[in-house]
N, C-alpha and C. Protein backbone atom coordinates (compact mmCIF):
# COMPACT_ATOMS: atom_id res chain seq x y z
N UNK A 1 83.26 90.73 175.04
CA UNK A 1 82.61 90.95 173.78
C UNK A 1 82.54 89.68 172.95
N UNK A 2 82.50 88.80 173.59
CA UNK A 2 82.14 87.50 172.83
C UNK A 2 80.77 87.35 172.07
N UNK A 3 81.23 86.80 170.89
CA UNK A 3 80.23 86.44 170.46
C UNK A 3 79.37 84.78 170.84
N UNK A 4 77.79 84.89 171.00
CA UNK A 4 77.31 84.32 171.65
C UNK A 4 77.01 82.89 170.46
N UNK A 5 76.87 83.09 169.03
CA UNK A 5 76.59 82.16 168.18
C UNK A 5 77.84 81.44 167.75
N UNK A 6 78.33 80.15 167.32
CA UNK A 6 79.33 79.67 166.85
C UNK A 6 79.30 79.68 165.51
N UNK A 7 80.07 80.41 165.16
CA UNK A 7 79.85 80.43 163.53
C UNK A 7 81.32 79.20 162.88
N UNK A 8 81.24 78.48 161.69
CA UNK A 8 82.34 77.70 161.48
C UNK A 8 83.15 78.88 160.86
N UNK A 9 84.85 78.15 161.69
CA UNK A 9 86.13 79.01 161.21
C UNK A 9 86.29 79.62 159.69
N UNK A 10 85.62 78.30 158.52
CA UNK A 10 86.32 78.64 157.53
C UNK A 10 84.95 80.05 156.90
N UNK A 11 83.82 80.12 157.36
CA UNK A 11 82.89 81.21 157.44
C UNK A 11 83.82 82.55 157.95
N UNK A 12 84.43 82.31 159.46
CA UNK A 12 85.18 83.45 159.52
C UNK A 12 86.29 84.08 158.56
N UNK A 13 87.21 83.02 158.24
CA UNK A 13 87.97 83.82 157.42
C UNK A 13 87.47 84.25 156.38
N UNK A 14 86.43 83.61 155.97
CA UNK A 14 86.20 84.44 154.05
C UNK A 14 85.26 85.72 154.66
N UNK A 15 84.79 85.73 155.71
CA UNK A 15 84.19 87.23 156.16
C UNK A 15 85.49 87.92 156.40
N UNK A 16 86.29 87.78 157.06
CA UNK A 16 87.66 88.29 157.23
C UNK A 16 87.95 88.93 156.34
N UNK A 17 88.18 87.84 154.92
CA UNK A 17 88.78 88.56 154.19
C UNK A 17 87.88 89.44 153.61
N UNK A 18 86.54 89.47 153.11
CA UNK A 18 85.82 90.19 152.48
C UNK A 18 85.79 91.50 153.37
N UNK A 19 85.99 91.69 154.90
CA UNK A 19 85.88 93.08 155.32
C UNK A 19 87.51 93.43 155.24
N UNK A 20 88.54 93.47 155.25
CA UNK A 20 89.90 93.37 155.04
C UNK A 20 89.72 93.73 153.44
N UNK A 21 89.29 93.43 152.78
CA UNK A 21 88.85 94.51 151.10
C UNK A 21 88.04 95.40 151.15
N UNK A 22 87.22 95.24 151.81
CA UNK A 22 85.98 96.39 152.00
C UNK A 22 86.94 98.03 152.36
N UNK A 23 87.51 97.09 153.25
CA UNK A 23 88.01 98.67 154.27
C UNK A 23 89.66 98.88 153.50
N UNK A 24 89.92 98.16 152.82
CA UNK A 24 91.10 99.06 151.77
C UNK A 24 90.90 99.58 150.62
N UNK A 25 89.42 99.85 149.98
CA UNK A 25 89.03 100.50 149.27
C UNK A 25 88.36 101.79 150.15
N UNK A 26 88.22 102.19 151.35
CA UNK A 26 87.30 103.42 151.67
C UNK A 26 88.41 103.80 151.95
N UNK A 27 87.54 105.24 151.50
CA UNK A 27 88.51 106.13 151.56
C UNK A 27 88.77 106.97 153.30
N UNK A 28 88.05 106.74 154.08
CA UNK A 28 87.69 106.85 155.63
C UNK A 28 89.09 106.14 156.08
N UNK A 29 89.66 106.19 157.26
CA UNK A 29 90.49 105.71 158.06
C UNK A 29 89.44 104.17 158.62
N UNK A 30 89.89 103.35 158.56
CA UNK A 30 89.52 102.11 159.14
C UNK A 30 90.10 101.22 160.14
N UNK A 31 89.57 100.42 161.31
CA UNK A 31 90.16 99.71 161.96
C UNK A 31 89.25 98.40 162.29
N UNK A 32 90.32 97.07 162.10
CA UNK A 32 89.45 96.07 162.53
C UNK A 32 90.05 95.66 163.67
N UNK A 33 89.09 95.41 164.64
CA UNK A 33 89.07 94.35 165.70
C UNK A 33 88.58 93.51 165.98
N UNK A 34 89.47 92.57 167.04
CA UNK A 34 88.36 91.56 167.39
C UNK A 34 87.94 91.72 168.48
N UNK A 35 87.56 90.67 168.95
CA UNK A 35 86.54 90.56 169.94
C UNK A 35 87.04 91.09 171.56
N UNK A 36 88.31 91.46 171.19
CA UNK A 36 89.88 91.37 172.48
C UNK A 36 89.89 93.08 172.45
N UNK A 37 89.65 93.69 171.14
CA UNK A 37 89.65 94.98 170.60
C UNK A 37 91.33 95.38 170.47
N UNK A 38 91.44 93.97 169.75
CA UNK A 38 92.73 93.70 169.21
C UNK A 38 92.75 94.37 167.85
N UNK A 39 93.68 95.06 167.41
CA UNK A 39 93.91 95.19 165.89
C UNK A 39 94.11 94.35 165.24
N UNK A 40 93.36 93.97 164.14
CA UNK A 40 93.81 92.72 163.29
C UNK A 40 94.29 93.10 161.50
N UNK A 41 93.34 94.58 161.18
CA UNK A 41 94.12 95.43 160.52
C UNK A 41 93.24 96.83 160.33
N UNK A 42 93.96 97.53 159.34
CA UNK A 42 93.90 98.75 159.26
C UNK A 42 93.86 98.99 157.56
N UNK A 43 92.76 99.98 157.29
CA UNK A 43 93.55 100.24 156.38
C UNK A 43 94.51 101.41 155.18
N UNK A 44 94.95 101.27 154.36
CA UNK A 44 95.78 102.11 154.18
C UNK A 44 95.56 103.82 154.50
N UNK A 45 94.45 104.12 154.63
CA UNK A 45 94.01 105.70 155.00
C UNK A 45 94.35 105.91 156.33
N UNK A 46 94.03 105.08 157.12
CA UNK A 46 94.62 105.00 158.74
C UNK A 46 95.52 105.08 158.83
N UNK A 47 96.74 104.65 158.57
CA UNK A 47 97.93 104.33 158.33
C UNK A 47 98.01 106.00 157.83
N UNK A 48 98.13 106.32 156.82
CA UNK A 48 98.29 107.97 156.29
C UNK A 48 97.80 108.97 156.85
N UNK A 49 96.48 108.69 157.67
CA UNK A 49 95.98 109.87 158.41
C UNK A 49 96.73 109.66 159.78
N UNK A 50 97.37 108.78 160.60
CA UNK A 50 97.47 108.60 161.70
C UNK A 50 99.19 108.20 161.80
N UNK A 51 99.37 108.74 160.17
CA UNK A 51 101.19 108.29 160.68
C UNK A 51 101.86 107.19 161.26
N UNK A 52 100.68 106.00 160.74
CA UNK A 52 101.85 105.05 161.73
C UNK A 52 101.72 103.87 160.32
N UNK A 53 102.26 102.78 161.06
CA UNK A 53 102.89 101.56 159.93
C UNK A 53 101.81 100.31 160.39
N UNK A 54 101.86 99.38 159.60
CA UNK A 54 101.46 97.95 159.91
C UNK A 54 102.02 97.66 161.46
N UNK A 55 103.36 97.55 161.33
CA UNK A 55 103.95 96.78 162.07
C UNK A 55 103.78 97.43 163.54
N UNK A 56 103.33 98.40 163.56
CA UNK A 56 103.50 98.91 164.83
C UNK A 56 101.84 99.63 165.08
N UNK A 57 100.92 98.51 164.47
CA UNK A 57 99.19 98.76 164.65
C UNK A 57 98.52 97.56 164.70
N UNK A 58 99.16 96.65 163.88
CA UNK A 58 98.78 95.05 163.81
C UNK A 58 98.80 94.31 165.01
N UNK A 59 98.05 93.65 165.98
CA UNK A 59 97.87 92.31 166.95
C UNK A 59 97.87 93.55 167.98
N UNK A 60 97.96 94.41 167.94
CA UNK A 60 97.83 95.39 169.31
C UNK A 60 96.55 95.92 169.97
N UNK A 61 96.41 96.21 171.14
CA UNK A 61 95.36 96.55 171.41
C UNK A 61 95.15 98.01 171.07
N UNK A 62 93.64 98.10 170.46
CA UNK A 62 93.49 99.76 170.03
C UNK A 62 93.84 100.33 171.54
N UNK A 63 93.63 100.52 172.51
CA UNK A 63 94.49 101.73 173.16
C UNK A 63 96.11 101.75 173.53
N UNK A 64 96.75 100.43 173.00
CA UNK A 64 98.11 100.58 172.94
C UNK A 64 99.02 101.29 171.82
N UNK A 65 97.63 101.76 170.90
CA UNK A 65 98.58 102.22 169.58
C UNK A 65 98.84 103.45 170.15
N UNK A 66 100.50 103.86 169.19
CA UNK A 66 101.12 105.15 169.53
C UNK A 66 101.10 105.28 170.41
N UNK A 67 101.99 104.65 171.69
CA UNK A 67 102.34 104.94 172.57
C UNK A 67 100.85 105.22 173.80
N UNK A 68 99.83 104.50 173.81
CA UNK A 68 98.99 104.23 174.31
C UNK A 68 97.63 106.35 173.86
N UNK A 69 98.12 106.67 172.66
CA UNK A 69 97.49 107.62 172.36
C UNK A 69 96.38 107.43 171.93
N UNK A 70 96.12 106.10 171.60
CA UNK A 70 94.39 105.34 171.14
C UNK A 70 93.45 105.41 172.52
N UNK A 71 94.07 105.47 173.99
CA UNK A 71 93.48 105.51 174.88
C UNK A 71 92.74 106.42 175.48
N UNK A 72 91.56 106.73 174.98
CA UNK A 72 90.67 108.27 174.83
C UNK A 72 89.63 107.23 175.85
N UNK A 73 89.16 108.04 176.92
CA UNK A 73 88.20 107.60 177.66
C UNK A 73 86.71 107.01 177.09
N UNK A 74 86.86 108.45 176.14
CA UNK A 74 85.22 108.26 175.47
C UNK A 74 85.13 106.73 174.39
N UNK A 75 86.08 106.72 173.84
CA UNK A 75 86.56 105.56 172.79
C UNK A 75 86.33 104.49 173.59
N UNK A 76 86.78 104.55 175.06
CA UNK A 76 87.31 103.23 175.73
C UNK A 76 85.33 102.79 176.16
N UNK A 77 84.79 104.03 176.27
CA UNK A 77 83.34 103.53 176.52
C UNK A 77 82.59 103.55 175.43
N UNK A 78 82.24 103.89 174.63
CA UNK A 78 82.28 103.36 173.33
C UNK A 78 82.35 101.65 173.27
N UNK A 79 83.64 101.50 172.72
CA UNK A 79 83.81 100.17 172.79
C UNK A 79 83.42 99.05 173.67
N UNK A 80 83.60 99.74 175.04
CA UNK A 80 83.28 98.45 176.05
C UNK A 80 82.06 98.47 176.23
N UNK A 81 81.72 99.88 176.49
CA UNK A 81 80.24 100.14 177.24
C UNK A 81 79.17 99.77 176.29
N UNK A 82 79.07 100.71 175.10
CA UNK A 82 77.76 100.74 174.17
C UNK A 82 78.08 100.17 173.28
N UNK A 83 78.84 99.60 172.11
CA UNK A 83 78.91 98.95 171.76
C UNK A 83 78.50 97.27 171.86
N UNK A 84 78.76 96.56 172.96
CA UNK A 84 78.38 95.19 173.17
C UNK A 84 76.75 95.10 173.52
N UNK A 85 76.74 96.27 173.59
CA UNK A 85 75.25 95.83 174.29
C UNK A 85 74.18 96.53 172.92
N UNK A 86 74.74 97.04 172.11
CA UNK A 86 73.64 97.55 170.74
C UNK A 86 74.31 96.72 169.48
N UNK A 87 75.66 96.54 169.21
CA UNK A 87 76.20 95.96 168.33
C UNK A 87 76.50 97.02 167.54
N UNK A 88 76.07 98.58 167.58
CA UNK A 88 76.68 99.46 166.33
C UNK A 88 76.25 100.96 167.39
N UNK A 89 77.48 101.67 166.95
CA UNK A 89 77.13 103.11 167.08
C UNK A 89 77.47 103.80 165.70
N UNK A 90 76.82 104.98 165.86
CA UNK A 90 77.42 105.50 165.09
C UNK A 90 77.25 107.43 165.02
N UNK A 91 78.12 108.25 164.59
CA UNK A 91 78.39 109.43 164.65
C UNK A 91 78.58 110.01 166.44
N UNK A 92 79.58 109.32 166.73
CA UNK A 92 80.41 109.81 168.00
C UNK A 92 81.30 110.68 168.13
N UNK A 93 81.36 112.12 168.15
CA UNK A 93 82.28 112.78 167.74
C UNK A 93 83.75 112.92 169.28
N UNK A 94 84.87 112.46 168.86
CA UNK A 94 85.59 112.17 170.00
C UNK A 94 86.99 113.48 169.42
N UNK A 95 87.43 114.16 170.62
CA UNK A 95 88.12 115.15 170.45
C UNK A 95 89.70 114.30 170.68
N UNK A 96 91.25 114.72 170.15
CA UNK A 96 91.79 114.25 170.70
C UNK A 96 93.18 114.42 170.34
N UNK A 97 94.30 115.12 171.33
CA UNK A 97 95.48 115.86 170.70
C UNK A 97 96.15 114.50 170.78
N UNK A 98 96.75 114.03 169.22
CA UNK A 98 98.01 113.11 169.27
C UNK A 98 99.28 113.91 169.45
N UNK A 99 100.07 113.39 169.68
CA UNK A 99 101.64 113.96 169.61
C UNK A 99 102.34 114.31 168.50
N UNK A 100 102.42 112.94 167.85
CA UNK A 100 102.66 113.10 166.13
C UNK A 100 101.83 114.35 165.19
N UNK A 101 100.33 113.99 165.10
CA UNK A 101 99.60 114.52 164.36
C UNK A 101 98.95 115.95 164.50
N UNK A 102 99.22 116.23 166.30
CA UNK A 102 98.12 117.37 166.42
C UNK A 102 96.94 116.79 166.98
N UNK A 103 95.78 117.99 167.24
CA UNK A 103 94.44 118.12 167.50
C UNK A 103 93.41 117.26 166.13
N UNK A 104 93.02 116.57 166.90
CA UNK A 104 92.17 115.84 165.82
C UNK A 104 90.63 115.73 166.36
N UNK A 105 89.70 115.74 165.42
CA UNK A 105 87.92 115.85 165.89
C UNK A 105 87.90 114.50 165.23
N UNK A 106 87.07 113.81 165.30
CA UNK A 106 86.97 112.59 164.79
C UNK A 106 85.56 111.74 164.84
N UNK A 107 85.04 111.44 164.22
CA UNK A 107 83.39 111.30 164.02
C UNK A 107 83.37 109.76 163.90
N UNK A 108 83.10 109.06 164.69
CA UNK A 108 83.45 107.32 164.82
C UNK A 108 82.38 106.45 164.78
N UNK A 109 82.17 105.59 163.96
CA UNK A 109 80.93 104.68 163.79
C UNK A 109 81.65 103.19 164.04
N UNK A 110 81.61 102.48 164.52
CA UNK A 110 81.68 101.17 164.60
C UNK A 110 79.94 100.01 164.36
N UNK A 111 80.72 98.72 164.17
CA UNK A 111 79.94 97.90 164.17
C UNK A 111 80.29 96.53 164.30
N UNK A 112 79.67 95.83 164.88
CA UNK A 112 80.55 94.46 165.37
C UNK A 112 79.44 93.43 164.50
N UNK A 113 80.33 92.74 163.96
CA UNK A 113 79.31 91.45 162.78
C UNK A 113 79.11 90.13 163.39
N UNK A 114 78.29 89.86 163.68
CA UNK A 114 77.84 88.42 164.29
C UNK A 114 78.66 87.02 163.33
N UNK A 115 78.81 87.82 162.30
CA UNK A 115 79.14 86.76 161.51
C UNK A 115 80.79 86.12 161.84
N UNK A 116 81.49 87.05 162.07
CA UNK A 116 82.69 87.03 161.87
C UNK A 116 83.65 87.59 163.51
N UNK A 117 82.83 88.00 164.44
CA UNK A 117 83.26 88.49 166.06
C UNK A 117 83.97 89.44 165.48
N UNK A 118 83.87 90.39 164.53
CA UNK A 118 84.34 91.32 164.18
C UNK A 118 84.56 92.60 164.56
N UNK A 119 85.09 93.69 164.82
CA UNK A 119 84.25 95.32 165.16
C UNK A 119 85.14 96.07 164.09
N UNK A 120 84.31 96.40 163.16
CA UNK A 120 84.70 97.28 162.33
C UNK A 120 84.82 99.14 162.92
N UNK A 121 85.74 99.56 163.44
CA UNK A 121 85.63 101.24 163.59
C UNK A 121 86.22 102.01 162.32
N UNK A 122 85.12 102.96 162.04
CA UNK A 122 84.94 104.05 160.80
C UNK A 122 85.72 105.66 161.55
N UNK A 123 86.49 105.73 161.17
CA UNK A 123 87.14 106.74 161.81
C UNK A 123 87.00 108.18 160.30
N UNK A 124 86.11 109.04 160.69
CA UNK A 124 86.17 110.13 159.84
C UNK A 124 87.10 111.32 160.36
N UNK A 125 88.02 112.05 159.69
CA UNK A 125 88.56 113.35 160.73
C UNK A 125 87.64 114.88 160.18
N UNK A 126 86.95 115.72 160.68
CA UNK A 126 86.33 116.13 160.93
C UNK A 126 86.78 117.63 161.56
N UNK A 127 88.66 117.21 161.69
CA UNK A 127 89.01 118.43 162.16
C UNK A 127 88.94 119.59 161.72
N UNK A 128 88.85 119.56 159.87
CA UNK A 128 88.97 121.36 159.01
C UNK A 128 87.75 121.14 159.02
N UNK A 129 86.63 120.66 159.03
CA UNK A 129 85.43 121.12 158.92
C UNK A 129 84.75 121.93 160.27
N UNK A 130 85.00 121.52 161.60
CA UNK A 130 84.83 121.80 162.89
C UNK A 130 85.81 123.08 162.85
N UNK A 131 87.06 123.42 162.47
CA UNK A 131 87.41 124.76 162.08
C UNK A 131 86.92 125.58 161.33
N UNK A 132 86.49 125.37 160.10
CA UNK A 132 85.76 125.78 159.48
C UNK A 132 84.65 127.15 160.47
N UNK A 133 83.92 125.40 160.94
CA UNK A 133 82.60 126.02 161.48
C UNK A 133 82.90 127.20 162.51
N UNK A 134 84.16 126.99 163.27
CA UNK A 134 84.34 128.07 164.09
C UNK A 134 84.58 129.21 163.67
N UNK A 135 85.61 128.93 162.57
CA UNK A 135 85.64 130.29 161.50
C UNK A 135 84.73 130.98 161.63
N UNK A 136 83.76 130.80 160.65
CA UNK A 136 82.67 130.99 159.88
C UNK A 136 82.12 131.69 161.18
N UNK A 137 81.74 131.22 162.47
CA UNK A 137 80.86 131.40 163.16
C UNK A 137 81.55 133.10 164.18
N UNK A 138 82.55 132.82 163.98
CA UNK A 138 83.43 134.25 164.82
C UNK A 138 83.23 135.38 163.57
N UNK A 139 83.69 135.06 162.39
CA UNK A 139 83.11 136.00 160.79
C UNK A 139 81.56 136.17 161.32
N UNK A 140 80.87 135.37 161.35
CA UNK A 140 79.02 136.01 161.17
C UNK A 140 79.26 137.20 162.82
N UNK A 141 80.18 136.38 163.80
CA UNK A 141 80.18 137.76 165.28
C UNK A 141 80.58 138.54 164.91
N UNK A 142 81.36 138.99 164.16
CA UNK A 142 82.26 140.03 164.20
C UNK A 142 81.68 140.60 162.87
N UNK A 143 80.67 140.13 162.09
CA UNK A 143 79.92 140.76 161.11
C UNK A 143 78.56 141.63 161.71
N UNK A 144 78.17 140.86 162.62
CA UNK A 144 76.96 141.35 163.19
C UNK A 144 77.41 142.26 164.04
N UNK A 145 78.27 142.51 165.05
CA UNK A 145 78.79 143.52 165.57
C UNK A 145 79.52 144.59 164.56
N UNK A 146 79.81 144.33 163.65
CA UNK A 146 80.07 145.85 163.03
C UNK A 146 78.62 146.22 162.32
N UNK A 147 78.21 145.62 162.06
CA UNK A 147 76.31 145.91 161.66
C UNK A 147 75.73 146.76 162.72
N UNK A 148 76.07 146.46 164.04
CA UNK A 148 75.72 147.18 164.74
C UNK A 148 76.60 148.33 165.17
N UNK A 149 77.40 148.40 165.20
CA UNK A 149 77.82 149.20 165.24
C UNK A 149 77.93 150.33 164.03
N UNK A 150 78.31 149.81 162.42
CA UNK A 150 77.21 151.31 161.69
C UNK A 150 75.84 151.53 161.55
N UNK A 151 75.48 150.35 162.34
CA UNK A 151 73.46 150.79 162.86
C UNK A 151 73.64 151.88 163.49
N UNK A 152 74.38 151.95 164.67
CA UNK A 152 74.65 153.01 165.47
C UNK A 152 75.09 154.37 164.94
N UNK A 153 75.72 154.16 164.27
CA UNK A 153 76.49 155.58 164.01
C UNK A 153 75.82 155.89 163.05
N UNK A 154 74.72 155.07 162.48
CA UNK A 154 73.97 155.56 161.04
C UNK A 154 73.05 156.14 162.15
N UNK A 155 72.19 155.87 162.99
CA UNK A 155 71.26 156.34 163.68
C UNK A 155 71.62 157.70 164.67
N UNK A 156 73.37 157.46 164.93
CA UNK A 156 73.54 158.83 165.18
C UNK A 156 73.88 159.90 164.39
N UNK A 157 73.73 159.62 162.94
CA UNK A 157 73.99 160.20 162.37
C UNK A 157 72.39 161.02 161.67
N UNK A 158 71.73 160.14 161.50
CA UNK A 158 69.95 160.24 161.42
C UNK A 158 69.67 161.11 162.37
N UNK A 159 69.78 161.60 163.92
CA UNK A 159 69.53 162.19 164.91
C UNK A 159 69.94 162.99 164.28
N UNK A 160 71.05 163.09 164.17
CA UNK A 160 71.69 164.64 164.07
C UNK A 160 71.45 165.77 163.08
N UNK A 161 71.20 164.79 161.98
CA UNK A 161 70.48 165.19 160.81
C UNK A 161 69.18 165.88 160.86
N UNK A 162 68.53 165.13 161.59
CA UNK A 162 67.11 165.44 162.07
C UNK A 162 66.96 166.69 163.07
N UNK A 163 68.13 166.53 164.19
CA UNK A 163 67.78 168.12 164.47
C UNK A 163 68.57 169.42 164.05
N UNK A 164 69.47 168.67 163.04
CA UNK A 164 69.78 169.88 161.99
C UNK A 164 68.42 170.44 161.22
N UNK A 165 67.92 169.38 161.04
CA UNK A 165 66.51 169.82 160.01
C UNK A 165 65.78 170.81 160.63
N UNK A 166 65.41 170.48 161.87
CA UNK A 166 64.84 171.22 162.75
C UNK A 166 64.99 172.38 162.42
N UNK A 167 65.96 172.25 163.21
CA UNK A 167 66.57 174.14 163.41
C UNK A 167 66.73 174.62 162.23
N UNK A 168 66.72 174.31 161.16
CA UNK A 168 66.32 174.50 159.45
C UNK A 168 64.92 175.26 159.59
N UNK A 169 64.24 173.96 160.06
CA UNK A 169 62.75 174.45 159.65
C UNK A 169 62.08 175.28 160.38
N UNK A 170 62.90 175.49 161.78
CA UNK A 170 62.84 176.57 162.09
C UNK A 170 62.90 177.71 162.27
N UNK A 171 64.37 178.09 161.66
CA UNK A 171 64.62 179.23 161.16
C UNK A 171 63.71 179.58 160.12
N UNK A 172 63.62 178.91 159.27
CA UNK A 172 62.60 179.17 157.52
C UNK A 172 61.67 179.50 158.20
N UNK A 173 60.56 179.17 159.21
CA UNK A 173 59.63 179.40 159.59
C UNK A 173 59.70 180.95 160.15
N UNK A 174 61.02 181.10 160.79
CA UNK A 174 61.24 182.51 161.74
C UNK A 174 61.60 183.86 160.24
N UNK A 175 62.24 183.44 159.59
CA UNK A 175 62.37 184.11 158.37
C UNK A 175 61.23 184.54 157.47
N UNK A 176 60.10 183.44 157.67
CA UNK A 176 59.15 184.01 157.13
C UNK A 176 58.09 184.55 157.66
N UNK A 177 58.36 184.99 158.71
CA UNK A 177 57.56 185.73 160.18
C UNK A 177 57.62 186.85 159.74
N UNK A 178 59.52 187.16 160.11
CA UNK A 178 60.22 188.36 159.91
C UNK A 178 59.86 188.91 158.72
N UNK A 179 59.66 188.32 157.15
CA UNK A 179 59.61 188.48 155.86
C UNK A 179 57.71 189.74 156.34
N UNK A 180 56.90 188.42 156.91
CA UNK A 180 56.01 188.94 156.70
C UNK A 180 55.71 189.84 157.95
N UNK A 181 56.47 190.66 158.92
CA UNK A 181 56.49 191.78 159.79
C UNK A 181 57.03 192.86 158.90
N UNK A 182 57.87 192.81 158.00
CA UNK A 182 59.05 193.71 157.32
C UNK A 182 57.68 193.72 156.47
N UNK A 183 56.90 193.09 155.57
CA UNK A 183 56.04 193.52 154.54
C UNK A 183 54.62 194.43 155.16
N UNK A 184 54.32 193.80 156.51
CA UNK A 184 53.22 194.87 157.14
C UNK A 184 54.02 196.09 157.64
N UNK A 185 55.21 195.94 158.41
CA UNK A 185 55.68 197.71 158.56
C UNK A 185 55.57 198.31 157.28
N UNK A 186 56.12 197.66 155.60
CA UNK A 186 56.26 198.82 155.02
C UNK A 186 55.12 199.32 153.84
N UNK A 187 53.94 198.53 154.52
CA UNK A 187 52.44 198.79 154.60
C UNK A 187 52.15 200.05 155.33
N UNK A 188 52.76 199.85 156.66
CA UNK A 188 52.40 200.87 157.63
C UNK A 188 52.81 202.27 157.53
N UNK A 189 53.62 202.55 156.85
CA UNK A 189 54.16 203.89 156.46
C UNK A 189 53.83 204.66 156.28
């Protein structure tokens, strides 16, 4: 992942430092690398969402962190694969149980700066919202199946009704047969 332009050193560090402020004001989990997909830092949201320290995230390679738990296949192509060859992805959603933390969903944008052999990764977690959605989505099943199901019992209940009516309107009809046989017999007298 080298970069192909020579940019002068003292250009790199003041890009350095200007993304090294950038990414300790967002509020997103952040990671910088270089060109090695070395950690060079992190910032403080990473650190809080991911439970770990400076000292044990700094000069390391992202899949050596936590006990090599950064080492997610999809991440590892990502980085090597599509990354060098577009210079930016972005909205990669990568699944992934840590030990420490649990099940995590994670929505990842990177971008590597010509200026500086940089790769900035944007780490969003994504996990209560992706619960959420499952929520939500088993509530609308289990809403629509009881819909159907007092569809059903309303419609068997409509049947039944209906040939109660019947036999209602049938009798009334037979009653007024009888009414009007009983009024010609006592005609006939």
């Amino acid at each position: 992942m080298k970069n192909k332009k020579s940019v002068p050193k003292k250009d790199k560090d003041i890009a350095r430092h200007y993304i090294i402020t950038f990414s300790d004001t967002a509020r997103e989990p952040f990671l910088i690398l270089d060109p090695e997909l070395r950690v060079i830092g992190a910032n403080p949201s990473f650190y809080s969402n991911f439970k770990t320290t400076r000292k044990s995230t700094e000069n390391k390679l992202i899949y050596a962190l936590g006990n090599k738990q950064w080492d997610i296949p999809k991440l590892r192509k990502l980085l090597e694969n599509i990354l060098p060859k577009k210079k930016v992805f972005n909205d990669y959603e990568v699944s992934h149980v840590f030990p420490k933390i649990g099940p995590k969903i994670m929505m990842l944008n990177a971008r590597q700066l010509d200026q500086s052999d940089l790769i900035l990764l944007a780490i969003e977690d994504i996990t209560l919202e992706r619960m959420i959605e499952k929520r939500l989505a088993n509530y609308t099943k289990d809403l629509e199946k009881g819909i159907a199901s007092k569809t059903k019992e309303l419609n068997a209940r409509i049947a039944e009704l209906s040939d109660m009516n019947d036999i209602m309107v049938g009798r009334e009809l037979k009653m007024i047969e009888l009414k009007k046989e009983i009024a010609e017999l006592k005609k006939g007298k």
